[in-house]
Protein backbone atom coordinates (compact mmCIF):
# COMPACT_ATOMS: atom_id res chain seq x y z
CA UNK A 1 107.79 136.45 129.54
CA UNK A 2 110.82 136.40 127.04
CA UNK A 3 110.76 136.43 123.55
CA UNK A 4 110.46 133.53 121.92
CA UNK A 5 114.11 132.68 120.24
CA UNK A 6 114.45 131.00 117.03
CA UNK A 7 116.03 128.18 118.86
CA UNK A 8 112.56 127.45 120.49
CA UNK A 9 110.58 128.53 117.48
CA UNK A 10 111.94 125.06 116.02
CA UNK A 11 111.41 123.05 119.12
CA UNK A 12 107.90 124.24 118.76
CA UNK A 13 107.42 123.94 115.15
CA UNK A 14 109.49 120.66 115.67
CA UNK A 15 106.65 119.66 118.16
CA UNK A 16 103.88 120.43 116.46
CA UNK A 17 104.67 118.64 113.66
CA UNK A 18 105.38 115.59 115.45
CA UNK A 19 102.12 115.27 116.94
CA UNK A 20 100.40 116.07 113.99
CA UNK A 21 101.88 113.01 112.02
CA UNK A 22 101.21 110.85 114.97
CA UNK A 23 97.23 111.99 114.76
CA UNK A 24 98.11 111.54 111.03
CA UNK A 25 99.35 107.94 111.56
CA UNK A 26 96.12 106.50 113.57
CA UNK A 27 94.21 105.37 110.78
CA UNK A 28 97.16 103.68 108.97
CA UNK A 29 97.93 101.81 112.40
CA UNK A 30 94.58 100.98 113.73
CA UNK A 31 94.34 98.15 111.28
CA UNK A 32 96.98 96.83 111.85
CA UNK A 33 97.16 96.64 115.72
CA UNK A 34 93.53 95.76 115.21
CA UNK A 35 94.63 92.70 113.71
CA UNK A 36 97.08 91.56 116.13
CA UNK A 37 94.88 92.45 118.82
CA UNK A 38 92.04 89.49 116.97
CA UNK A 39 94.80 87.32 116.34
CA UNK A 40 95.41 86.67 120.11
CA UNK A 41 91.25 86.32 120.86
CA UNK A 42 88.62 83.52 120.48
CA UNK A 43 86.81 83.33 116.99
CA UNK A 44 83.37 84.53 119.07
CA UNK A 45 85.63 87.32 120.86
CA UNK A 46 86.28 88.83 117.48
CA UNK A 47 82.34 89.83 116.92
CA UNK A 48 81.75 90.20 120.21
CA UNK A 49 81.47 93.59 121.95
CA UNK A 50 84.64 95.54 120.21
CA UNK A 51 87.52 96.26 122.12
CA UNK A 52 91.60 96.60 121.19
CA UNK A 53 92.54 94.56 124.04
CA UNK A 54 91.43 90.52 124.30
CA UNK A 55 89.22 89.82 127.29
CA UNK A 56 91.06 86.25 127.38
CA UNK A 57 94.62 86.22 125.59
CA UNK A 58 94.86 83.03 122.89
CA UNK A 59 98.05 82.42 122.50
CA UNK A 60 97.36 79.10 121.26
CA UNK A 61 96.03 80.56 117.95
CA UNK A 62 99.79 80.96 116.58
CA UNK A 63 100.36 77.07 117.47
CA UNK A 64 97.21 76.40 116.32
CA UNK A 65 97.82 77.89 112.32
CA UNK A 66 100.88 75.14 112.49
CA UNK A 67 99.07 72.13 113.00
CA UNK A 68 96.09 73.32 110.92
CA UNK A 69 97.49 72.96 107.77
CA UNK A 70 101.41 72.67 106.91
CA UNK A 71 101.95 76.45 107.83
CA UNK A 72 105.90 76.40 108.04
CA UNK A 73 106.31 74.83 104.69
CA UNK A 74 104.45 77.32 103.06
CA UNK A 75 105.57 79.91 104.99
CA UNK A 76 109.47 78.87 103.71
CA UNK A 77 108.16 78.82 100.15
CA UNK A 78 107.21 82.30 99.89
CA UNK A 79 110.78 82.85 101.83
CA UNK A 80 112.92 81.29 99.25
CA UNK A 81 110.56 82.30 96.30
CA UNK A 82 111.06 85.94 97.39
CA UNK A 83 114.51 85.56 98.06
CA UNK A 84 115.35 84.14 94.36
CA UNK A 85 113.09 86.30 92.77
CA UNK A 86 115.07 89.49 94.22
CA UNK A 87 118.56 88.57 93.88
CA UNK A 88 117.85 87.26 90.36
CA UNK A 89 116.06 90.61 89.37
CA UNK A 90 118.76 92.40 91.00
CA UNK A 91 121.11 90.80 88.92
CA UNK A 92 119.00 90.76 85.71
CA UNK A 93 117.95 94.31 85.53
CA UNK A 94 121.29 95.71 86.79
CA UNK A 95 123.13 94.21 83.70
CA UNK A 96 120.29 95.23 81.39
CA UNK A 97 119.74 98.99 82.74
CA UNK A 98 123.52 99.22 82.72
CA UNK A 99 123.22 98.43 78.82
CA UNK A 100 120.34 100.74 77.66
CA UNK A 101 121.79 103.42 79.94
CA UNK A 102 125.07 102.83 78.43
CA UNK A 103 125.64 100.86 75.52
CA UNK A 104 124.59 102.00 71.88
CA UNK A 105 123.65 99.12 69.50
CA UNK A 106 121.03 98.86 67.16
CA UNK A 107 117.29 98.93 67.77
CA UNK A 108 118.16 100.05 71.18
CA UNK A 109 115.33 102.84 71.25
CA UNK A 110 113.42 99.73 69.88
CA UNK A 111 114.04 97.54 72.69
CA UNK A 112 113.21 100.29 75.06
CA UNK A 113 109.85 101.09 73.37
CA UNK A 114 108.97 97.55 73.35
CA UNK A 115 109.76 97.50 77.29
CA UNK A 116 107.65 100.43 77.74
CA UNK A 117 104.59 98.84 75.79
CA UNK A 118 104.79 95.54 77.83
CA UNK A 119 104.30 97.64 81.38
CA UNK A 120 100.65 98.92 79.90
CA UNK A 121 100.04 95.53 79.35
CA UNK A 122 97.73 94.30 82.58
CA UNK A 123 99.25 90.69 84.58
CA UNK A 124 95.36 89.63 83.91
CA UNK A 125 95.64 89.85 80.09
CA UNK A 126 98.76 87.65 80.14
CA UNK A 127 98.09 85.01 82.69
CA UNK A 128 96.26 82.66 80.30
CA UNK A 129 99.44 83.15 77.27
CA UNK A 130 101.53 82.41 80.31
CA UNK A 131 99.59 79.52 81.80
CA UNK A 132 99.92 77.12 78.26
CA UNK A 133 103.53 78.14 78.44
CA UNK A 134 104.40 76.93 81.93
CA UNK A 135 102.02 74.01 81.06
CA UNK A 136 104.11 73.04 77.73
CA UNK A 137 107.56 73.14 79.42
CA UNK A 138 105.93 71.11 82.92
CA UNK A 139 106.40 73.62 85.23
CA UNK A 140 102.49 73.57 86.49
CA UNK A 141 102.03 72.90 89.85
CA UNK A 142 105.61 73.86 90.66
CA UNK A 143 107.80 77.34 92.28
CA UNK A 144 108.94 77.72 88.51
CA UNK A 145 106.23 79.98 86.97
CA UNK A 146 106.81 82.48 90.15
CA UNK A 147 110.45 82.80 89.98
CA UNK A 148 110.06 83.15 86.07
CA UNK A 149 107.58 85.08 85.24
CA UNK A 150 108.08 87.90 87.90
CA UNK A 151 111.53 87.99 86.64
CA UNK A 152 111.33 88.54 82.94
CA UNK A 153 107.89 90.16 83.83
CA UNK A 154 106.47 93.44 84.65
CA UNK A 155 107.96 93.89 87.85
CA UNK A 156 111.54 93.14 86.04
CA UNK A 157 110.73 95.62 83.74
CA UNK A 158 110.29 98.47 86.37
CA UNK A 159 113.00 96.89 88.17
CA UNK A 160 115.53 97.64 84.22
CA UNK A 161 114.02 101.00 83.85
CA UNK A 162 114.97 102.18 87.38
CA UNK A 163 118.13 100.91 87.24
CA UNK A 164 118.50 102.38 84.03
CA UNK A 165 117.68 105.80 85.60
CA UNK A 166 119.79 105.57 88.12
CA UNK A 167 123.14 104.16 86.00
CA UNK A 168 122.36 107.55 83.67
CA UNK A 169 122.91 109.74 86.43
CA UNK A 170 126.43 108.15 87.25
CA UNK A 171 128.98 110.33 86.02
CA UNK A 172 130.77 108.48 82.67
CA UNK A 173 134.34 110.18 83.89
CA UNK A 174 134.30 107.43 86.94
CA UNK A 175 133.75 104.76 84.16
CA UNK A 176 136.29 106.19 81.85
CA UNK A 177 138.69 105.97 84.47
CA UNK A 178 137.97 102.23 84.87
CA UNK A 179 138.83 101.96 81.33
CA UNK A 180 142.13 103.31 81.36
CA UNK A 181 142.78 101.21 84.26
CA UNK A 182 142.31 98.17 82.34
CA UNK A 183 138.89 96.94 83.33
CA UNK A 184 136.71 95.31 80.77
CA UNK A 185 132.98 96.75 79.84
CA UNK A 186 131.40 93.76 82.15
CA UNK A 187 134.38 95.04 85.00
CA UNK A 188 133.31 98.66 84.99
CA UNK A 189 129.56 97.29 85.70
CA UNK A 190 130.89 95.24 88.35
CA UNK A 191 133.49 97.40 90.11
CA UNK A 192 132.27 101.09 89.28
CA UNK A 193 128.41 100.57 88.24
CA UNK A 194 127.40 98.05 90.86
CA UNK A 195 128.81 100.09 93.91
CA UNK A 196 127.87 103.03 93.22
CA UNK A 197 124.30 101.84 92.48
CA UNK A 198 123.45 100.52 96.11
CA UNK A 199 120.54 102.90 96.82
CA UNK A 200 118.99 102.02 93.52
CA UNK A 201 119.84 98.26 94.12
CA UNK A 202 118.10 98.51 97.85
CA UNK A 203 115.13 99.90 96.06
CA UNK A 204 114.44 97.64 93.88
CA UNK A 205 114.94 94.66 96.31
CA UNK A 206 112.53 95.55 98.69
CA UNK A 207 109.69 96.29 95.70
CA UNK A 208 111.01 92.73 94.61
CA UNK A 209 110.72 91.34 97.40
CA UNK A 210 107.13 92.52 98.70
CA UNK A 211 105.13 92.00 95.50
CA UNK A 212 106.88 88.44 95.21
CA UNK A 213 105.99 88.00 98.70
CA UNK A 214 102.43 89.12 98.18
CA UNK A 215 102.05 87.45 95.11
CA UNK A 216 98.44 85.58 94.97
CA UNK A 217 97.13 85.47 91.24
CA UNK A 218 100.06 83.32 89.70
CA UNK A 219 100.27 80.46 93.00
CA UNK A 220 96.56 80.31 92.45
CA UNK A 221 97.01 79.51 88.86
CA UNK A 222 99.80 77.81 88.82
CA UNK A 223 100.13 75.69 92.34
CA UNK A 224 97.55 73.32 93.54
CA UNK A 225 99.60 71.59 96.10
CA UNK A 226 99.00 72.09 99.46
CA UNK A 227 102.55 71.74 100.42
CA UNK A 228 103.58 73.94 97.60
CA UNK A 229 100.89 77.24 98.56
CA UNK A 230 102.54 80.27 99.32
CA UNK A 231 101.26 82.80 102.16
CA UNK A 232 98.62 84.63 100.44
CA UNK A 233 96.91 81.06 99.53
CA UNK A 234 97.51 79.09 102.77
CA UNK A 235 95.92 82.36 104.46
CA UNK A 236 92.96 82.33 102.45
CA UNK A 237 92.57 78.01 103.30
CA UNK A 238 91.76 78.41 106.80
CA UNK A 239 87.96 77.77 106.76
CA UNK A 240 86.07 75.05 108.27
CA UNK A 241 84.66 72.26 107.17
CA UNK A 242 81.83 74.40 105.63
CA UNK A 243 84.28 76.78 103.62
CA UNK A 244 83.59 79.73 106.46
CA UNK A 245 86.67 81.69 107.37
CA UNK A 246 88.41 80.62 110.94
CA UNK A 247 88.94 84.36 111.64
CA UNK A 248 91.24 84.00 114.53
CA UNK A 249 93.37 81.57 112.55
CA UNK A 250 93.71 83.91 109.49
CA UNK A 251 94.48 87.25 111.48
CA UNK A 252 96.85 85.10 113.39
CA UNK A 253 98.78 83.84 110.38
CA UNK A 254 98.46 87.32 108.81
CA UNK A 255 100.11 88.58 111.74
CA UNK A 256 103.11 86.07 111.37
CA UNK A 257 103.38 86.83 107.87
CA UNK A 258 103.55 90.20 107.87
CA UNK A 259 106.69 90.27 110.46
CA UNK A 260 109.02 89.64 107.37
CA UNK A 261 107.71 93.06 105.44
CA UNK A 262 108.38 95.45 108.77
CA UNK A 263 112.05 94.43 109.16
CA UNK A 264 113.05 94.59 105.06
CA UNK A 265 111.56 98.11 105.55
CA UNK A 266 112.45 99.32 108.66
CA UNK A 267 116.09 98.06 107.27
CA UNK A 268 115.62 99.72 103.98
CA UNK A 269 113.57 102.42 104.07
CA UNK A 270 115.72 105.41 104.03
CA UNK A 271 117.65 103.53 100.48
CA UNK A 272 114.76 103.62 99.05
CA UNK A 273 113.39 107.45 99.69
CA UNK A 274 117.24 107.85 98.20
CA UNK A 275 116.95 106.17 95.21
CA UNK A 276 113.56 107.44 94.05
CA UNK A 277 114.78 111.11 94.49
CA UNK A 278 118.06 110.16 92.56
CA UNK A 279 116.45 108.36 89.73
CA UNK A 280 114.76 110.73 88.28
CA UNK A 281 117.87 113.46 88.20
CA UNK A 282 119.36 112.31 84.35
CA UNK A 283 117.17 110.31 82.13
């Protein structure tokens, strides 16, 4: 038998790993293939004698969540809310974590302390300041409160200080160089910041982007429209007539919903694992 080269030592190690992640990875898929597996059954199928594959395939169920309740509708409000809510928190906390990482102006380590204090602040403790707000300015039972609040929130908060991070690791020479070019301070954020910020920018679009998406405390405080739900309330509406869940209906939507999450991460995974290992090099 020949030695074992170091060339095949990695192939082997290389293997070995591999299947253990994959053993690794079954409980974190299970769920969810469970789930798609219950959307395509009958609602007596899915406490019926277990099994991963349907006995009779209901394809149906995916029309079915449609004409149930106004499905697409809600399903395009949580599209455009999420949409909004990232590219204005892209732009927001870009411009401010480019000024606390860069500009010096008084009460600056104020502002940042008071930034700090509002993220140990829980969204529960807030909702009911927040809900006589909306209320006073007529923005209940509208999209306003979740664009807003997320925004100029918590989440934009985390969104500034990562940004923030990631602008003080971004070598001032580069920006310097701007300056003798001519470019104004808003220029160098736009020309020199912005660009070299993309992993940082990636990352905090697809946080945006999920927790808007998954957002369920303010729609259910704010929104009682049926045409105006977002996903996580039109999934939680399809019961029957006595207020049980329609299983099969619900795993079916869920399924449909969660399609939009797996391609924003597939797409921006690897930005993200970047950015978090870069933001925390200078701060």
């Amino acid at each position: 038998m020949d030695a074992l080269t170091p060339r095949r030592l990695r192939l082997i190690n290389q293997i070995c790993w591999t299947l253990a992640l994959c053993v690794a990875a079954i409980p974190f898929l299970f769920p969810f293939i469970w789930m798609v597996s219950s959307g395509l059954k009958s609602a007596n199928e899915i406490f019926g004698s277990p099994s991963i594959v349907p006995r009779a395939w209901q394809w149906q169920n995916f029309v079915e969540v449609f004409s149930y309740q106004p499905f697409a509708r809600q399903y395009f409000n949580s599209l455009y809310i999420a949409l909004t809510v990232t590219a204005a928190t892209l732009l927001v906390s870009s411009l401010a974590g480019y000024a606390l990482a860069r500009l010096r102006f008084a009460g600056s380590a104020l502002i940042g302390l008071f930034l700090v204090s509002a993220l140990m602040v829980p969204e529960e403790v807030t909702i009911l300041p927040n809900f006589f707000m909306m209320r006073r300015v007529g923005f209940i039972d509208s999209h306003w409160p979740l664009i807003l609040l997320p925004v100029f929130g918590p989440q934009g908060i985390m969104a500034t200080f990562l940004m923030r991070q990631y602008f003080m690791a971004v070598p001032r020479e580069l920006e310097e160089a701007g300056k003798m070019d001519g470019l104004s301070r808003f220029g160098v954020w736009w020309r020199i910041a912005v660009p070299l910020s993309r992993p940082a920018l990636a990352a905090v679009a697809i946080i945006t982007f999920l927790n808007s998406w998954n957002l369920f405390l303010e729609p259910l405080i704010f929104v009682s429209s049926l045409e105006k739900f977002t996903l996580p309330l039109a999934l939680s509406n399809f019961t029957d007539p006595y207020g049980a869940p329609l299983w099969h209906l619900q795993l079916a939507a869920t399924t449909l919903a969660v399609v939009p999450i797996l391609i924003v991460y597939v797409i921006a995974q690897r930005q993200i694992v970047e950015s978090f290992a870069l933001s925390g090099v200078k701060g």
